[in-house]
Protein backbone atom coordinates (compact mmCIF):
# COMPACT_ATOMS: atom_id res chain seq x y z
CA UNK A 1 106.38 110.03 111.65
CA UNK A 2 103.67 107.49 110.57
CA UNK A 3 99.85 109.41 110.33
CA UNK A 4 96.59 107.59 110.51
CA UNK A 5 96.92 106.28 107.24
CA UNK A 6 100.33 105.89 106.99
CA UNK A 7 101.24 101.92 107.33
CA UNK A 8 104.15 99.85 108.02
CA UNK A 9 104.18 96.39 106.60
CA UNK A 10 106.14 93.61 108.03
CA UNK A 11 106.28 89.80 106.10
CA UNK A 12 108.70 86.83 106.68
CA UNK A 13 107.87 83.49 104.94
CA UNK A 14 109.75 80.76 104.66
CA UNK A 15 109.13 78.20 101.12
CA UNK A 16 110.64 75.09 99.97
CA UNK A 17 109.69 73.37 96.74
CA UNK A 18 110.12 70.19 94.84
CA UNK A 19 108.88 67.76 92.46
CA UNK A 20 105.87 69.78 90.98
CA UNK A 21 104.74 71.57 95.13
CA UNK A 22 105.33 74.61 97.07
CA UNK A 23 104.99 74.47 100.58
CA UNK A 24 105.07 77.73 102.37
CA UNK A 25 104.81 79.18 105.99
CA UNK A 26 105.05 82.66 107.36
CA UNK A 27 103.92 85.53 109.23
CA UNK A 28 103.16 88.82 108.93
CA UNK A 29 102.65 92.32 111.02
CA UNK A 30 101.03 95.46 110.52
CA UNK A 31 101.64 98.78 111.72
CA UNK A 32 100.24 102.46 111.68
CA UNK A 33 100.40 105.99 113.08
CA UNK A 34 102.71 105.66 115.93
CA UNK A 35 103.69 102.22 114.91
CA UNK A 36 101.30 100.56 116.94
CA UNK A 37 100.95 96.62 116.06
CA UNK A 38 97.11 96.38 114.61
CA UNK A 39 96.87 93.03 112.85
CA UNK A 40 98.98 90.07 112.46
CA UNK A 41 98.97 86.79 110.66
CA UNK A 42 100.55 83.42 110.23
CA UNK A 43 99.50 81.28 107.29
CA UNK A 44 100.60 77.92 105.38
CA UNK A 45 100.14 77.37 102.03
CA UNK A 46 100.92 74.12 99.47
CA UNK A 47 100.51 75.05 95.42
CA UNK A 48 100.85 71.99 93.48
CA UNK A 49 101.93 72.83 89.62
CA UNK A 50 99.03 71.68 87.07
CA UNK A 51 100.83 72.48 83.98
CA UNK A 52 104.45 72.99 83.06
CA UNK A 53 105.73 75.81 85.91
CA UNK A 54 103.07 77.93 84.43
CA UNK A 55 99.87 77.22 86.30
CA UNK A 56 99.46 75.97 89.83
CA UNK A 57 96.66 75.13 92.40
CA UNK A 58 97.00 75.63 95.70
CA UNK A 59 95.16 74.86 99.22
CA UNK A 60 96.18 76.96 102.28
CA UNK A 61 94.97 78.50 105.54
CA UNK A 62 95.26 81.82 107.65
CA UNK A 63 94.93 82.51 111.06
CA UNK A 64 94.41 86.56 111.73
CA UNK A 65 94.92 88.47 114.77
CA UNK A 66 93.74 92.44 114.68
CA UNK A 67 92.71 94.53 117.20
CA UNK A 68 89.26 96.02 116.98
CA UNK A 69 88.36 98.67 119.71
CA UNK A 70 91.28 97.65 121.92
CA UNK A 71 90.27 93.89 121.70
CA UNK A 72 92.31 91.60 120.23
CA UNK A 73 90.01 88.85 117.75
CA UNK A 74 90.57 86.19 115.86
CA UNK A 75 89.94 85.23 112.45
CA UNK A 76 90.14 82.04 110.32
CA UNK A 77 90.72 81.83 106.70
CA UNK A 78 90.78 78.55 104.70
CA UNK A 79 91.91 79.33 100.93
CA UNK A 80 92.02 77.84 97.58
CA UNK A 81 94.60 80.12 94.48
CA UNK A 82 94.50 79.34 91.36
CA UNK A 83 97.78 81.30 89.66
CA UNK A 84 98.91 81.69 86.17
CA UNK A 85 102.87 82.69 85.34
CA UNK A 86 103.76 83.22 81.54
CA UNK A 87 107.11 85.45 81.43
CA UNK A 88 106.83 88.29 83.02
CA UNK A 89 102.96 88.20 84.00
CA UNK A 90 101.33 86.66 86.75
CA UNK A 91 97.98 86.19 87.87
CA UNK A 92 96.75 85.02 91.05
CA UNK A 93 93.06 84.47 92.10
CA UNK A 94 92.22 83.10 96.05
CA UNK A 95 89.01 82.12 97.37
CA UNK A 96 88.70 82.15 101.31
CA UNK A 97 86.26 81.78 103.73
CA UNK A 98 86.49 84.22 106.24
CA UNK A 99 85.51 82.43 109.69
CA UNK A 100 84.76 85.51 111.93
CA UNK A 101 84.53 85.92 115.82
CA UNK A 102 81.54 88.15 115.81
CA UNK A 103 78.84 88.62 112.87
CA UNK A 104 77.86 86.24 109.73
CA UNK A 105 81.32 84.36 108.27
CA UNK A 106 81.66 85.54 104.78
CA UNK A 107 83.56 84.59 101.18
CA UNK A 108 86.00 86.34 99.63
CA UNK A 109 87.56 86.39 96.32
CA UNK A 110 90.55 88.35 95.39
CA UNK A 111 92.51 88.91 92.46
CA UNK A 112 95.98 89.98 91.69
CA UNK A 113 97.73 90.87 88.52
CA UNK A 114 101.57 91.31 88.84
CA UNK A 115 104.08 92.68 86.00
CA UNK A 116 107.83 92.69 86.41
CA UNK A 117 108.55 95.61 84.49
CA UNK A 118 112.56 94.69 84.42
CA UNK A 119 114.21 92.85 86.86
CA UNK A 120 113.79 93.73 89.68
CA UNK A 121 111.17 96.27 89.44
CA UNK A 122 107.11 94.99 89.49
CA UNK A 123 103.79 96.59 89.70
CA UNK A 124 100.83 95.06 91.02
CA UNK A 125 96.97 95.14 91.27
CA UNK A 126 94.95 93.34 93.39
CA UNK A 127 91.06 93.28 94.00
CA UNK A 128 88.62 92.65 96.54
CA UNK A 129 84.82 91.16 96.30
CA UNK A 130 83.67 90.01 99.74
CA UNK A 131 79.81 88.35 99.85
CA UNK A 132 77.78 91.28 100.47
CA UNK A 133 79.43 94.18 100.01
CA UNK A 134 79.71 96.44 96.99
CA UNK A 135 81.77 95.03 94.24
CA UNK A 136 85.12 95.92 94.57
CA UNK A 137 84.56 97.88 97.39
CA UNK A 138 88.72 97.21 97.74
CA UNK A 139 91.70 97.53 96.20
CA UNK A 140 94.97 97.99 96.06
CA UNK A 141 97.91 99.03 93.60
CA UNK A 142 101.80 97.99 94.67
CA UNK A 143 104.90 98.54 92.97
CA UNK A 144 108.31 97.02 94.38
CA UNK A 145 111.81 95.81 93.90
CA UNK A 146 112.65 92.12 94.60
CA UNK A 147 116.19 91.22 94.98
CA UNK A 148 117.44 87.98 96.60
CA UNK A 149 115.86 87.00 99.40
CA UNK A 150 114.16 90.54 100.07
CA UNK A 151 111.14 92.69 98.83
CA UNK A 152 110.52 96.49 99.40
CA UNK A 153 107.39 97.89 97.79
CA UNK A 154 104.72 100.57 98.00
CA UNK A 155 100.98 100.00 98.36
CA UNK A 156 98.32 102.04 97.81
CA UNK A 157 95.00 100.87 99.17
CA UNK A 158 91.36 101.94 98.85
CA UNK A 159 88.24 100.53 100.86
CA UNK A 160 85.05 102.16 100.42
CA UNK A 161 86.41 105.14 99.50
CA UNK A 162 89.25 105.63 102.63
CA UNK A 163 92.88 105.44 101.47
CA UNK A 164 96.12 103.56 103.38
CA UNK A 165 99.53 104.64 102.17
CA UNK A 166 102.05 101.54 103.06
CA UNK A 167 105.87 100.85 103.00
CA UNK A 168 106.34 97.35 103.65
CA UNK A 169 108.97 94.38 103.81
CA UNK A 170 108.57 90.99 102.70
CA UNK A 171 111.56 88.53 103.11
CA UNK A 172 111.35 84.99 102.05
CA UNK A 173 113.93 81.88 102.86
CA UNK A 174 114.05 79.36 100.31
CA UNK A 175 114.96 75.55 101.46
C-alpha cells in the first residue's frame, strides 16, 4: 500500500492550560513503505502567554528515537517557540538544540505559518535551517481538518531535493 515515500503519521498529546500556561505532553510515531515504525518521539512542552492570548513563549524538550541502518539512536532536543495568534493566523518559530548520538550536535530553527481557511479546514508551511546545511534545505506544506479532539491532514515534505508524501493523525486531550 504505503511506497518508499509514502508516510504514515501517528500523534497523541495530551494539554491542560490555565492562568496565562500551557503545559503539554505527548508522543508521536512514524511510519513508511510497509508500515514499518522508523522514528518516534515523546516531548513536553510549557508556553506561558506574554500578551493577551495572542503571543506566547514557551520552553520544552524532545526525546527522539529513529532507526538508522537497523540501529535504533537516540536524540535530544531542548526547545524554546516563540508563537504569534491574531484570528485566523498563526505563527510559530522553535529553536532546538539537537543533542546527537554520533557526529557534531547542531541548532535548528524552524518556522511555521498556519491559516485556518474556515473552520475546520487549515493550511500550513513550515521551514527548516539547521547549522550547516544549506538554507532551507527543508520544508514542508500541510493542509488539514481539525474537529474536536482530532486532526487529519496531508503533508508534503522536501529535504534536499527528496520528497515524503504523509497522511497523518494528531489527537489531543484537553484537561
Amino acid at each position: 500500500m504505503f511506497g518508499e515515500n509514502e508516510h504514515l503519521w501517528r500523534s497523541f498529546y495530551a494539554e491542560h492550560s490555565e492562568d496565562g500556561y500551557i503545559f503539554r505532553t505527548g508522543v508521536e510515531k512514524r511510519y513508511f513503505g510497509d508500515k514499518k515504525e522508523y522514528y518516534q518521539h515523546f516531548e513536553a512542552q510549557m508556553d506561558f502567554n506574554v500578551y493577551s492570548d495572542q503571543f506566547y513563549l514557551g520552553i520544552g524538550f524532545r526525546t527522539i528515537d529513529i532507526e538508522v541502518d537497523g540501529e535504533w539512536v537516540k536524540e535530544h532536543r531542548p526547545m524554546i517557540n516563540a508563537t504569534f495568534k491574531y484570528k485566523r493566523f498563526k505563527n510559530r518559530s522553535r529553536v532546538t538544540y539537537r543533542i546527537k548520538p554520533v557526529g557534531d550536535n547542531i541548532w535548528r530553527f524552524r518556522n511555521k505559518i498556519s491559516l485556518t481557511l474556515m473552520k475546520p479546514i487549515y493550511i500550513a508551511y513550515e521551514i527548516f535551517a539547521d547549522y550547516g546545511k544549506p538554507l532551507f534545505y527543508r520544508n514542508r506544506m500541510s493542509a488539514g481538518v481539525k474537529y474536536g479532539f482530532a486532526n487529519i491532514f496531508y503533508l508534503f515534505e522536501t529535504i534536499s531535493g527528496e520528497t515524503k508524501h504523509v497522511i497523518g493523525t494528531y489527537f489531543k486531550v484537553r484537561f
